[in-house]
PDB file of N, CA and C in Angstrom:
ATOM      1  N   UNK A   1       0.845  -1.172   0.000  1.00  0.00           N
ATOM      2  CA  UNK A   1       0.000   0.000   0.000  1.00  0.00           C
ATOM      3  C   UNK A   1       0.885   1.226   0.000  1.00  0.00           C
ATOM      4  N   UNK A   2       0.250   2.208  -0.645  1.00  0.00           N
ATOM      5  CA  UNK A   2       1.077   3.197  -0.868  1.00  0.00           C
ATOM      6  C   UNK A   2      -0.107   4.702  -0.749  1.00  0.00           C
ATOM      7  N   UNK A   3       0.523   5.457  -0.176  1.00  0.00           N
ATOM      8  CA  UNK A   3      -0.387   6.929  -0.649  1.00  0.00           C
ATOM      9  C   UNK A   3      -0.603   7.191  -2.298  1.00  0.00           C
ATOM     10  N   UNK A   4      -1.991   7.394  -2.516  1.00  0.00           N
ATOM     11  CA  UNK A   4      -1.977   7.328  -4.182  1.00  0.00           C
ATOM     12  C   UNK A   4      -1.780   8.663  -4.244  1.00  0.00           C
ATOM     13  N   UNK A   5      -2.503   9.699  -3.468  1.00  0.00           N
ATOM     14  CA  UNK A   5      -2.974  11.089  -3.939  1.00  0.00           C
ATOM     15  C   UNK A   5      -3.702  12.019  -2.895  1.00  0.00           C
ATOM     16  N   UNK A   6      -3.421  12.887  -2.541  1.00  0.00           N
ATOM     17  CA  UNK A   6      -4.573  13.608  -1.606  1.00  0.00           C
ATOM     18  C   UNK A   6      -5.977  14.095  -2.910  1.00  0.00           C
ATOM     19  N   UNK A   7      -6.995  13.885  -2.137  1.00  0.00           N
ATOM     20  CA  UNK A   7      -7.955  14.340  -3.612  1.00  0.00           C
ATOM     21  C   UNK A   7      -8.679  15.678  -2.662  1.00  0.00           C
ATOM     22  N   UNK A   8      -8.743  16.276  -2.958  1.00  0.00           N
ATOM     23  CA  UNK A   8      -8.807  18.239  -3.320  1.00  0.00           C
ATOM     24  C   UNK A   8     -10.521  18.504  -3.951  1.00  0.00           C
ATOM     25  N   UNK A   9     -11.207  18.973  -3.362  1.00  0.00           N
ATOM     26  CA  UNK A   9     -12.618  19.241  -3.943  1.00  0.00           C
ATOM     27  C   UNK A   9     -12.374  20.373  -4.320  1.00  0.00           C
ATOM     28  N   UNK A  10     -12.683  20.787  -6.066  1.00  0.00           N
ATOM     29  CA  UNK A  10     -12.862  22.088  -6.718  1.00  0.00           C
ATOM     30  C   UNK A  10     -13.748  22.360  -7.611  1.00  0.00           C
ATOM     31  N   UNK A  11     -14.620  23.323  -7.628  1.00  0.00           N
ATOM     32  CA  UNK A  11     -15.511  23.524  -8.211  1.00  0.00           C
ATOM     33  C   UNK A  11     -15.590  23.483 -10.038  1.00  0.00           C
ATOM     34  N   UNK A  12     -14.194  23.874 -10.583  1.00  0.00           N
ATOM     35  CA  UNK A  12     -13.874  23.965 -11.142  1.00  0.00           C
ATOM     36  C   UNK A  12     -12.262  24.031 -11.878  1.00  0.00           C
ATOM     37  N   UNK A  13     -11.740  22.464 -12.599  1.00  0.00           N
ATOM     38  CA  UNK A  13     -10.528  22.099 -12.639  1.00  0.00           C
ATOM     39  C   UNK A  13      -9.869  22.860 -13.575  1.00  0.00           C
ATOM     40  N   UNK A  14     -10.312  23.637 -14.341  1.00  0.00           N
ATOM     41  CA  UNK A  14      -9.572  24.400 -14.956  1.00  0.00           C
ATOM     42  C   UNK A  14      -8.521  25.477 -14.552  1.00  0.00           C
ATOM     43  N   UNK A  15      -9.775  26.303 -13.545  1.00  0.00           N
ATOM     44  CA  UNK A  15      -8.705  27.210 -12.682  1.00  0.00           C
ATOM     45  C   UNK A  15      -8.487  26.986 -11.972  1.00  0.00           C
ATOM     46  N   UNK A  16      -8.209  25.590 -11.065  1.00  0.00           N
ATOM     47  CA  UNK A  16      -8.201  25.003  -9.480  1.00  0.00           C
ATOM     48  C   UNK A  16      -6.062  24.673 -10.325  1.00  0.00           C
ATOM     49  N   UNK A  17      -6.580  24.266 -11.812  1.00  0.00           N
ATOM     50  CA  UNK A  17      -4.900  23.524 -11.974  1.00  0.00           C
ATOM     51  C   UNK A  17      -3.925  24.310 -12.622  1.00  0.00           C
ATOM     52  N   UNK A  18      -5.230  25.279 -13.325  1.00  0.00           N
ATOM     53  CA  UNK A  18      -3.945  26.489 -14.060  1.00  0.00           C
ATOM     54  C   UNK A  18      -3.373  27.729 -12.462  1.00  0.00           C
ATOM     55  N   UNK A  19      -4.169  27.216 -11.614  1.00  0.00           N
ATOM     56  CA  UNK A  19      -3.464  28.540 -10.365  1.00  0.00           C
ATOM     57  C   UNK A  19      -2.348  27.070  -9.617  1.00  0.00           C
ATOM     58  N   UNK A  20      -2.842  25.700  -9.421  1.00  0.00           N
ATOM     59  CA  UNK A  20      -1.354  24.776  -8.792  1.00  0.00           C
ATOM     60  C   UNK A  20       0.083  24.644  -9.610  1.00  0.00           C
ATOM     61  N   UNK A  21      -0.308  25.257 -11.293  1.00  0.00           N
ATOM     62  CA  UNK A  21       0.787  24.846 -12.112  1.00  0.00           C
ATOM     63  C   UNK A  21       1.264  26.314 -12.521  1.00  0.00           C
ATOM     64  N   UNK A  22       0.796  26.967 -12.334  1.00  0.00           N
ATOM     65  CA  UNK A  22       1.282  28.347 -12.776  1.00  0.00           C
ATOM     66  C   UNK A  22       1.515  29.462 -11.977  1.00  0.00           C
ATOM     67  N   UNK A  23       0.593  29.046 -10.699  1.00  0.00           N
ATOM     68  CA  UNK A  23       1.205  30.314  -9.869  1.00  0.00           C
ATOM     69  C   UNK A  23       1.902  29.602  -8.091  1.00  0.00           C
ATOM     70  N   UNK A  24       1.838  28.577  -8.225  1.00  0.00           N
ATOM     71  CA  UNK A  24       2.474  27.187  -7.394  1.00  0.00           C
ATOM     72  C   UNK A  24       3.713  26.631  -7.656  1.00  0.00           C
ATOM     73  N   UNK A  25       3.763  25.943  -9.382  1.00  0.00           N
ATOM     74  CA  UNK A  25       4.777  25.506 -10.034  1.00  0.00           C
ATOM     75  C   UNK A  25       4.494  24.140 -10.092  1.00  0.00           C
ATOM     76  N   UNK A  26       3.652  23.907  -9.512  1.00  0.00           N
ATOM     77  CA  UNK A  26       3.494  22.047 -10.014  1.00  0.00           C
ATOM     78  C   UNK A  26       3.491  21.525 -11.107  1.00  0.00           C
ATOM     79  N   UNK A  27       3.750  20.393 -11.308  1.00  0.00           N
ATOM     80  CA  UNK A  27       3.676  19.777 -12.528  1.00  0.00           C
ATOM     81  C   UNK A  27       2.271  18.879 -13.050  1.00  0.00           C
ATOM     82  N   UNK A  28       1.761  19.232 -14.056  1.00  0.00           N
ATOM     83  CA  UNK A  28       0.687  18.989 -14.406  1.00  0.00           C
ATOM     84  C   UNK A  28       1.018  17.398 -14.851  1.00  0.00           C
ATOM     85  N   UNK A  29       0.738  16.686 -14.184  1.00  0.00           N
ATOM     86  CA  UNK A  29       0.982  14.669 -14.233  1.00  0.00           C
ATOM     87  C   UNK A  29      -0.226  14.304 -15.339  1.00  0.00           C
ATOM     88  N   UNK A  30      -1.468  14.649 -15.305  1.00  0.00           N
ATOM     89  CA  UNK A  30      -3.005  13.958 -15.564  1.00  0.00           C
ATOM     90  C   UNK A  30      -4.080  15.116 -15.481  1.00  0.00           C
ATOM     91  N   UNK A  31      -4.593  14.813 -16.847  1.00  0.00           N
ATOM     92  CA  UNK A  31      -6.105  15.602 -17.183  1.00  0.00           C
ATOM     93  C   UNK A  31      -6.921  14.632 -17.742  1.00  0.00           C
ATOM     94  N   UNK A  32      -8.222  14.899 -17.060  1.00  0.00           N
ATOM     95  CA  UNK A  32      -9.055  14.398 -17.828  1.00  0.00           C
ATOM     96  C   UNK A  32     -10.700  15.101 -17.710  1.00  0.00           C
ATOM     97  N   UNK A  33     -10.362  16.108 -18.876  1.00  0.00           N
ATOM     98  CA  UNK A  33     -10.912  16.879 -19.212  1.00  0.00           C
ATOM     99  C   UNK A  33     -11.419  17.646 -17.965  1.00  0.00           C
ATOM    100  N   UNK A  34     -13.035  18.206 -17.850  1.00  0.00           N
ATOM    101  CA  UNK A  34     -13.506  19.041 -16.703  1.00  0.00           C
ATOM    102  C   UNK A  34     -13.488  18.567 -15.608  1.00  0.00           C
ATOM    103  N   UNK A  35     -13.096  17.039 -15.433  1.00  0.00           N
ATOM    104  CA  UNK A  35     -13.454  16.516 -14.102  1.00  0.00           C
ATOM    105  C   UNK A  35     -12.722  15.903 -13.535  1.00  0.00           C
ATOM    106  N   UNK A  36     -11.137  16.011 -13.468  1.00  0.00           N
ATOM    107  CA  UNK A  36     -10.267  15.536 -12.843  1.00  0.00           C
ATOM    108  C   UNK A  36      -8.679  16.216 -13.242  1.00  0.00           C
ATOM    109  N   UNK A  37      -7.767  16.554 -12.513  1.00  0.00           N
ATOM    110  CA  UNK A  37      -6.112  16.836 -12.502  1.00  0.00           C
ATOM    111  C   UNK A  37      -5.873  16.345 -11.560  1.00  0.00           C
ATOM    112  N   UNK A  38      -4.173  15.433 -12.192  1.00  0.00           N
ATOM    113  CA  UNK A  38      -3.707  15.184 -10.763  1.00  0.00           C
ATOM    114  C   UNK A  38      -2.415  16.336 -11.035  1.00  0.00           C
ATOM    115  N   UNK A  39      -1.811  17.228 -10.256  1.00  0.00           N
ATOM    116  CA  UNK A  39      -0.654  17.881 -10.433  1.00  0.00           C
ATOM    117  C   UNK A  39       0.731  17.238  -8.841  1.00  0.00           C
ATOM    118  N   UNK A  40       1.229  18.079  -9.333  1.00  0.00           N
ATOM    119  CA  UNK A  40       2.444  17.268  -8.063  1.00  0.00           C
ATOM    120  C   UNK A  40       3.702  17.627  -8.283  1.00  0.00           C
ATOM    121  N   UNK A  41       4.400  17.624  -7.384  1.00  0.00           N
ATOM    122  CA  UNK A  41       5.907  18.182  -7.154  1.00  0.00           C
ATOM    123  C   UNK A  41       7.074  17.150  -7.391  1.00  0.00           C
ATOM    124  N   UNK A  42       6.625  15.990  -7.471  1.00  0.00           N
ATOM    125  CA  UNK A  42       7.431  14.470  -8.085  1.00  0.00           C
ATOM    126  C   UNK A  42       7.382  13.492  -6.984  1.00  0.00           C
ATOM    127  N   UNK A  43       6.944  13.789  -5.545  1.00  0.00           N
ATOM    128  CA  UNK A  43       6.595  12.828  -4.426  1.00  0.00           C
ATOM    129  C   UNK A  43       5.440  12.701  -4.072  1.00  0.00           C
ATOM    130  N   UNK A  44       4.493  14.132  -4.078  1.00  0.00           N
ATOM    131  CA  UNK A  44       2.913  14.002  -3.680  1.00  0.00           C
ATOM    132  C   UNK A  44       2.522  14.734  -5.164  1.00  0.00           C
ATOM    133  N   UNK A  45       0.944  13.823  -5.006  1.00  0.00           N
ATOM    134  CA  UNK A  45       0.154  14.267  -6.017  1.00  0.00           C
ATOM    135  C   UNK A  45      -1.221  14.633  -5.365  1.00  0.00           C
ATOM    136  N   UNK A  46      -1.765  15.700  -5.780  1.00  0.00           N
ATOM    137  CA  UNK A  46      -3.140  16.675  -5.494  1.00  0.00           C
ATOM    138  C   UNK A  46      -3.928  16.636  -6.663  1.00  0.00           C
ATOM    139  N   UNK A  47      -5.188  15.531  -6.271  1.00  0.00           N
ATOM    140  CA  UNK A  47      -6.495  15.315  -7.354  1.00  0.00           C
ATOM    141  C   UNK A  47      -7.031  16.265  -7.238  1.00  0.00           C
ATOM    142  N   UNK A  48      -7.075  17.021  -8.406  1.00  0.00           N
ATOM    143  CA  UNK A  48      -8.268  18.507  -8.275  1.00  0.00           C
ATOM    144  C   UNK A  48      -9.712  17.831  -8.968  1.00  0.00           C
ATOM    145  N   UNK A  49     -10.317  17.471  -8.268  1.00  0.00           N
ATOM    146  CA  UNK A  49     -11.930  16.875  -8.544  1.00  0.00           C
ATOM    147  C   UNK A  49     -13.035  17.410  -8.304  1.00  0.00           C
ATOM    148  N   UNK A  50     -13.471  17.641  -9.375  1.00  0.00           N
ATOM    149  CA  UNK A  50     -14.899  18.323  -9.512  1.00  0.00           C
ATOM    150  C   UNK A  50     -15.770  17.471  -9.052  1.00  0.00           C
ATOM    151  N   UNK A  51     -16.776  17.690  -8.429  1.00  0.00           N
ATOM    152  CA  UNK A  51     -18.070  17.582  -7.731  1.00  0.00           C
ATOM    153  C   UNK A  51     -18.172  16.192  -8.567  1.00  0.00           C
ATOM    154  N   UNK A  52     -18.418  15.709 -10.054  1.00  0.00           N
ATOM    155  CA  UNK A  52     -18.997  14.332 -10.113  1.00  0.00           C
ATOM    156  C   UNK A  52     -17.497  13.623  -9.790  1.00  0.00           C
ATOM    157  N   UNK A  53     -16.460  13.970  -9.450  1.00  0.00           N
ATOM    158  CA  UNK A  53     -15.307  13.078  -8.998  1.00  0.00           C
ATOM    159  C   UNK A  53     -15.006  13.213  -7.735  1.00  0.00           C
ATOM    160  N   UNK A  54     -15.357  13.564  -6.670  1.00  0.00           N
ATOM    161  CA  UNK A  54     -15.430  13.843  -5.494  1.00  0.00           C
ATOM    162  C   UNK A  54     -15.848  12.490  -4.652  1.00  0.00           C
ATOM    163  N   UNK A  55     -15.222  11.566  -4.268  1.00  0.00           N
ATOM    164  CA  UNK A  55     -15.282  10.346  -3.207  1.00  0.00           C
ATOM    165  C   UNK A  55     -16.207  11.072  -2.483  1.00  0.00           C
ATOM    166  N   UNK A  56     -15.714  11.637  -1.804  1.00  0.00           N
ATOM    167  CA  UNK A  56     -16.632  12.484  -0.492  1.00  0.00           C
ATOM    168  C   UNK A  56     -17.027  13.790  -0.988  1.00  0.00           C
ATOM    169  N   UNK A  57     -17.872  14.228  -1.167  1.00  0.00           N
ATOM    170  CA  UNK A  57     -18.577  15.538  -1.133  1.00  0.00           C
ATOM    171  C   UNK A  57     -17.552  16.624  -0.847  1.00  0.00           C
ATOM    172  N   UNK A  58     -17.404  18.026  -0.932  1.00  0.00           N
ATOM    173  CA  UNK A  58     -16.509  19.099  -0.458  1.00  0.00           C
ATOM    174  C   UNK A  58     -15.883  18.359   0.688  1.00  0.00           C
ATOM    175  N   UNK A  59     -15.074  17.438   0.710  1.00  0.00           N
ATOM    176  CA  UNK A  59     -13.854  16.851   1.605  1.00  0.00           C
ATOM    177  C   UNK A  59     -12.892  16.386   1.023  1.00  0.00           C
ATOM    178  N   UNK A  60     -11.436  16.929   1.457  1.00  0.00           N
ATOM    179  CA  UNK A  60     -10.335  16.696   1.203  1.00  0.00           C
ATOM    180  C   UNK A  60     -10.295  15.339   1.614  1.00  0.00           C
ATOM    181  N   UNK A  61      -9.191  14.271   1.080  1.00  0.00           N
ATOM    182  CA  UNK A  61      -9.624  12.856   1.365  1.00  0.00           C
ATOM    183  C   UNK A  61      -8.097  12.194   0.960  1.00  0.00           C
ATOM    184  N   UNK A  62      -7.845  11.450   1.543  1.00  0.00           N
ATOM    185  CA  UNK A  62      -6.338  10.817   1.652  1.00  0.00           C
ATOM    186  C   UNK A  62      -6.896   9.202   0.716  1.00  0.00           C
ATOM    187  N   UNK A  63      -6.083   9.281  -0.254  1.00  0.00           N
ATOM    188  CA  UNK A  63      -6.408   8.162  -1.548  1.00  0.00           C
ATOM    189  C   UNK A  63      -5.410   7.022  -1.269  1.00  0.00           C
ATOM    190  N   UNK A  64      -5.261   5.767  -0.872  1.00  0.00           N
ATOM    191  CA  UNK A  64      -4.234   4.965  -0.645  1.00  0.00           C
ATOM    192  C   UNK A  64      -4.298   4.004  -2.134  1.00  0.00           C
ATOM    193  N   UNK A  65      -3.215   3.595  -2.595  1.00  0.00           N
ATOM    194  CA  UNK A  65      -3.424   2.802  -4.115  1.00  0.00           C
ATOM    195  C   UNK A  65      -2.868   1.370  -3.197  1.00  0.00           C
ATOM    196  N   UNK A  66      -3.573   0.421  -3.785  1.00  0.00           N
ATOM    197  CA  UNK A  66      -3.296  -1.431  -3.270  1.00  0.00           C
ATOM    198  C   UNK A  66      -3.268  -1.640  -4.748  1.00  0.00           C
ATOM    199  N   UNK A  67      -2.321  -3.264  -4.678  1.00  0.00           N
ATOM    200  CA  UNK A  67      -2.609  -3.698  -5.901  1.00  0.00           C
ATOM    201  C   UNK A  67      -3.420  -4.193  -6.123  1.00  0.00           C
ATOM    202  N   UNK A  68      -4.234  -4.895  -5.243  1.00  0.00           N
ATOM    203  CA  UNK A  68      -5.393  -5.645  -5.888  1.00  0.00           C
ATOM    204  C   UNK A  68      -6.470  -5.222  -4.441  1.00  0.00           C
ATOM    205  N   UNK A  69      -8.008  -4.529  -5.029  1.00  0.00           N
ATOM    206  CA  UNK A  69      -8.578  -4.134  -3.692  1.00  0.00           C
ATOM    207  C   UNK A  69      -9.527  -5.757  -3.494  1.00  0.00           C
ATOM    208  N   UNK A  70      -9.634  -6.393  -3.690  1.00  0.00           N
ATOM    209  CA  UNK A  70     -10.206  -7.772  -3.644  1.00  0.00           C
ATOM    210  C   UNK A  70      -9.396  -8.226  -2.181  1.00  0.00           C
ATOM    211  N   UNK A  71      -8.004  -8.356  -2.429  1.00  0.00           N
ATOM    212  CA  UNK A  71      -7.022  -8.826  -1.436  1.00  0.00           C
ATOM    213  C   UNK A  71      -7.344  -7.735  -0.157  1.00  0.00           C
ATOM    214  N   UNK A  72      -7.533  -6.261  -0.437  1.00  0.00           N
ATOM    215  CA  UNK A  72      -7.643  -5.230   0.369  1.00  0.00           C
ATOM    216  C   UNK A  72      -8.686  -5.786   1.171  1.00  0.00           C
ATOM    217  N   UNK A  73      -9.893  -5.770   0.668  1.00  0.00           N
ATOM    218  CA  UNK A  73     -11.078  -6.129   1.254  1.00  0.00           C
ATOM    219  C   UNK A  73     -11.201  -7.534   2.023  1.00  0.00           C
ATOM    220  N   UNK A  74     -10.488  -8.470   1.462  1.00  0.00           N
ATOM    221  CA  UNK A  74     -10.546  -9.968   1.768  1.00  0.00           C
ATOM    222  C   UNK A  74      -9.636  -9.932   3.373  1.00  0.00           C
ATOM    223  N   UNK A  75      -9.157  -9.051   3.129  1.00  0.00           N
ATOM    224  CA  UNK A  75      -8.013  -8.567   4.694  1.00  0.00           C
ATOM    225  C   UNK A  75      -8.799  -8.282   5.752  1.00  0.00           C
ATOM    226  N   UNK A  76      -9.961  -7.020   5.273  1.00  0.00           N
ATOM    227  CA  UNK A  76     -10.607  -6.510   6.037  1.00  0.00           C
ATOM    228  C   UNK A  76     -11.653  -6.692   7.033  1.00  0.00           C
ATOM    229  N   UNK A  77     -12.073  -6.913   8.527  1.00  0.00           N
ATOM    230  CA  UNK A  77     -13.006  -7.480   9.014  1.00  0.00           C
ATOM    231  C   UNK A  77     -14.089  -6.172   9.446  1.00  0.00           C
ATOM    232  N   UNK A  78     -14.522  -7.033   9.977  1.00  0.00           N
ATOM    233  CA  UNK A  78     -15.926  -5.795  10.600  1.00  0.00           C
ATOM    234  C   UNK A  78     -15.743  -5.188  11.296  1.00  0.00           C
ATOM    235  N   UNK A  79     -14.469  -5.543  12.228  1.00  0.00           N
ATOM    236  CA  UNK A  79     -14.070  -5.458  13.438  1.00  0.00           C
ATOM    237  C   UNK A  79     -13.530  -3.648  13.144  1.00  0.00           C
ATOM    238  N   UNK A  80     -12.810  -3.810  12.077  1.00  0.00           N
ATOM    239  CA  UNK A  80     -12.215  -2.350  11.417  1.00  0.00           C
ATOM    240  C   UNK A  80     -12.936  -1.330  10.984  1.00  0.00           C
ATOM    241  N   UNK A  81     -14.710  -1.627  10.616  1.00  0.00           N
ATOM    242  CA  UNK A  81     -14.759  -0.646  10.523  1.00  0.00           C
ATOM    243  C   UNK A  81     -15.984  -1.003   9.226  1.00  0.00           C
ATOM    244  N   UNK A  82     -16.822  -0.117   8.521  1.00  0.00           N
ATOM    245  CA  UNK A  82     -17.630  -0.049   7.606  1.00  0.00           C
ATOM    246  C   UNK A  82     -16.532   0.625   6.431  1.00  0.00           C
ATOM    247  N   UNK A  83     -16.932  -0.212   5.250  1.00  0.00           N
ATOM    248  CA  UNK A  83     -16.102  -0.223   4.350  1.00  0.00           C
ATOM    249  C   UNK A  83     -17.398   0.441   2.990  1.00  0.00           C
ATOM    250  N   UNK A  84     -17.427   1.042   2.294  1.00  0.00           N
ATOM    251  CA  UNK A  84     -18.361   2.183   1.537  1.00  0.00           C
ATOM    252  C   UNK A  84     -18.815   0.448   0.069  1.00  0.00           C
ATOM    253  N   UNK A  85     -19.354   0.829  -0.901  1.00  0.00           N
ATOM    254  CA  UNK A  85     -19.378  -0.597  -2.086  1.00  0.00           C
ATOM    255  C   UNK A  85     -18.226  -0.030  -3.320  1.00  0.00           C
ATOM    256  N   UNK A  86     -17.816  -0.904  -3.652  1.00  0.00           N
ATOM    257  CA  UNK A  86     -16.929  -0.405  -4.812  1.00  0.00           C
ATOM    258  C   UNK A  86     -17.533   0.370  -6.079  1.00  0.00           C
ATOM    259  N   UNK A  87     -16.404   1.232  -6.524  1.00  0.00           N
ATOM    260  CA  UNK A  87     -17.262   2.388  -7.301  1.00  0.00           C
ATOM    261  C   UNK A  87     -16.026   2.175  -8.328  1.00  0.00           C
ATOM    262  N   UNK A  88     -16.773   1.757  -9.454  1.00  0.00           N
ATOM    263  CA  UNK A  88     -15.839   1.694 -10.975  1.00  0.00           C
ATOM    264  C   UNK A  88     -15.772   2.861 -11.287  1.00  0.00           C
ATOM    265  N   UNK A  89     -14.343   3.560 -11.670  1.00  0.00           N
ATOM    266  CA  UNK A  89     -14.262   4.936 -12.127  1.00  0.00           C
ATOM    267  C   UNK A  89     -13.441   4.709 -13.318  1.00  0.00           C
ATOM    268  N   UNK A  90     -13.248   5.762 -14.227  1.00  0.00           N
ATOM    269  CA  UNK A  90     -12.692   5.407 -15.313  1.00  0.00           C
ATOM    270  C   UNK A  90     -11.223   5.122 -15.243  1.00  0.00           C
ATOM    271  N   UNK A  91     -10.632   5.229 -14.617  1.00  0.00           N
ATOM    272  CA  UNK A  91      -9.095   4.889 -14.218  1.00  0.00           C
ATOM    273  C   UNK A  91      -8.867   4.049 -13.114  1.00  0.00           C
ATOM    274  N   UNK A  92      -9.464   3.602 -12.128  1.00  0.00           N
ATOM    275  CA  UNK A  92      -9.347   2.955 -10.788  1.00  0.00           C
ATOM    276  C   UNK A  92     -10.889   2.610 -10.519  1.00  0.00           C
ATOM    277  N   UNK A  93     -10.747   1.866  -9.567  1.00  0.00           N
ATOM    278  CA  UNK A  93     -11.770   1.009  -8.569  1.00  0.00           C
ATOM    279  C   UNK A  93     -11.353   1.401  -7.119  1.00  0.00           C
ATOM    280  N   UNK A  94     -12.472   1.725  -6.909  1.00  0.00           N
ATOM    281  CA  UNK A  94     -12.414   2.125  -5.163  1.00  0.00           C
ATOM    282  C   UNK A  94     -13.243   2.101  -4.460  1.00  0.00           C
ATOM    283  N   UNK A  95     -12.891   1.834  -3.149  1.00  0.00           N
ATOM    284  CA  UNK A  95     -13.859   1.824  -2.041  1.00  0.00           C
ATOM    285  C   UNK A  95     -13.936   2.949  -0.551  1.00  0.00           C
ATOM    286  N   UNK A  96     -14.656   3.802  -0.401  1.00  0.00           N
ATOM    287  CA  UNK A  96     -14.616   4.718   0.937  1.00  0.00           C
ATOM    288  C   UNK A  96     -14.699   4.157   2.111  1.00  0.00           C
ATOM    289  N   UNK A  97     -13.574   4.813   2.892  1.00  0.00           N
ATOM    290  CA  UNK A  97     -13.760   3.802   4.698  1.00  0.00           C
ATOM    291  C   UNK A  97     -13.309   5.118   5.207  1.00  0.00           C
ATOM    292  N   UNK A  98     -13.816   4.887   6.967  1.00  0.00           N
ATOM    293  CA  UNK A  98     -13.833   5.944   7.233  1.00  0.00           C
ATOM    294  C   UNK A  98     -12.817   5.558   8.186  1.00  0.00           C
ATOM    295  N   UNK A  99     -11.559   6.563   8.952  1.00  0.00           N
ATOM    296  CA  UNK A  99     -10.887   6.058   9.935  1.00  0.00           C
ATOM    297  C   UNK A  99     -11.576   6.490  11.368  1.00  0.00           C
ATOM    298  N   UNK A 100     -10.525   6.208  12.630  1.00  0.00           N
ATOM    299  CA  UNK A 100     -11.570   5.873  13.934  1.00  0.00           C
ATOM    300  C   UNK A 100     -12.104   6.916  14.120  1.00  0.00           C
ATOM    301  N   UNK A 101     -11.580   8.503  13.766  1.00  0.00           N
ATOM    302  CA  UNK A 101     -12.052   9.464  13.769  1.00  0.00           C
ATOM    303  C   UNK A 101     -13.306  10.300  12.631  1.00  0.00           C
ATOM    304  N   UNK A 102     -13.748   9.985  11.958  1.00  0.00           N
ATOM    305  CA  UNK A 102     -14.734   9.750  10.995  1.00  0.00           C
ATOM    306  C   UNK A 102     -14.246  10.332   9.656  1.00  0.00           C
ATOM    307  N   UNK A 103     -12.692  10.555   9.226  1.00  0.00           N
ATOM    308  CA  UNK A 103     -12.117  11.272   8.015  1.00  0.00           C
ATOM    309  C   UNK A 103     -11.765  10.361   7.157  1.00  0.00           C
ATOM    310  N   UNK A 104     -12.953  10.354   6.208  1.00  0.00           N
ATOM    311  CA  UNK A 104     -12.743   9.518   4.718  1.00  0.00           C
ATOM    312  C   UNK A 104     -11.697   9.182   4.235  1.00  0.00           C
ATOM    313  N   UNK A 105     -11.319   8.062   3.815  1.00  0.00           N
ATOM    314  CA  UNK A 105      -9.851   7.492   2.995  1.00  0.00           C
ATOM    315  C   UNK A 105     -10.641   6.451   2.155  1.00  0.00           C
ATOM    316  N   UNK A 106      -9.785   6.812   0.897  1.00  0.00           N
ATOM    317  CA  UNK A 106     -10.475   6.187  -0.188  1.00  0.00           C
ATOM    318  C   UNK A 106      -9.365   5.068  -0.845  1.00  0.00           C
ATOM    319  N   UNK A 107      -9.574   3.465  -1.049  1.00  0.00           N
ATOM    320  CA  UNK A 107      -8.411   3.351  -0.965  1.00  0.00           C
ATOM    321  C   UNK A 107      -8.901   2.397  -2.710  1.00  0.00           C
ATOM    322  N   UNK A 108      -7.926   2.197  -3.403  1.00  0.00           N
ATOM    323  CA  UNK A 108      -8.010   1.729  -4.900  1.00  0.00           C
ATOM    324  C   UNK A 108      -6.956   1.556  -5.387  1.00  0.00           C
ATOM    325  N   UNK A 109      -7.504   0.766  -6.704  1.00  0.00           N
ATOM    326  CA  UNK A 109      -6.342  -0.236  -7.121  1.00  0.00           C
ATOM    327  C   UNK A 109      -6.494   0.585  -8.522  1.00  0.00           C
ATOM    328  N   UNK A 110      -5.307   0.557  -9.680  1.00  0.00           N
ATOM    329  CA  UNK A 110      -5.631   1.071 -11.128  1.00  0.00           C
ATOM    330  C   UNK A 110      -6.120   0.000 -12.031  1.00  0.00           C
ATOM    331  N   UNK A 111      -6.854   0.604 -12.655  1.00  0.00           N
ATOM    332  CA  UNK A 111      -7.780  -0.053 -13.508  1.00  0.00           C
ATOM    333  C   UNK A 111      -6.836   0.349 -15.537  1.00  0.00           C
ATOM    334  N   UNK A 112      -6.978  -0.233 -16.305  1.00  0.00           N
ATOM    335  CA  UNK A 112      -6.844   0.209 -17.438  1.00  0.00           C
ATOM    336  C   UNK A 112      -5.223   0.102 -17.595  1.00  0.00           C
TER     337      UNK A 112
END
């Protein structure tokens, strides 16, 4: 397991990535089109996600990447916690869990 991405709620990815890459300096990694950037400095990456890409609603959200979330889940007991249903996205598969304190982590494997 690895940190995939912090994901970033913005209303709008156009100017959420032309102000992280141009007046920040990040490097623009991934577009896909109005509803997703990932930008990043070469160690962390910041999902700028518009409202239909938003795991959680206006919440910043810590993205963990597994290789396989089957194995993730097959790990997981009840005991840990309520685990969200898997959500096919066009690049990854993921599932929302909440930690002991109730702050969303979204954790997924890449797809494609």
């Amino acid at each position: 397991m690895k940190i995939g991405h912090v994901i970033v709620p913005v209303a709008d990815v156009e100017s959420a990535a032309r102000f992280y890459v141009e007046r920040l300096g990040l490097e623009l990694r991934f577009r896909d089109g109005d509803r997703y950037a990932a930008v990043g400095d070469g160690s962390v990456t910041l999902g700028l996600a518009a409202p239909v890409e938003q795991p959680v609603e206006d919440r910043i959200v810590v993205s963990l990447q597994v290789e396989s979330l089957e194995a993730f889940l097959a790990a997981w007991s009840a005991d840990d916690g309520d685990v969200g249903e898997i959500v096919e996205g066009g690049h990854e598969r993921r599932v929302t869990l909440r930690d002991p304190f109730g702050n969303p982590v979204v954790v997924h494997e890449r797809i494609g």
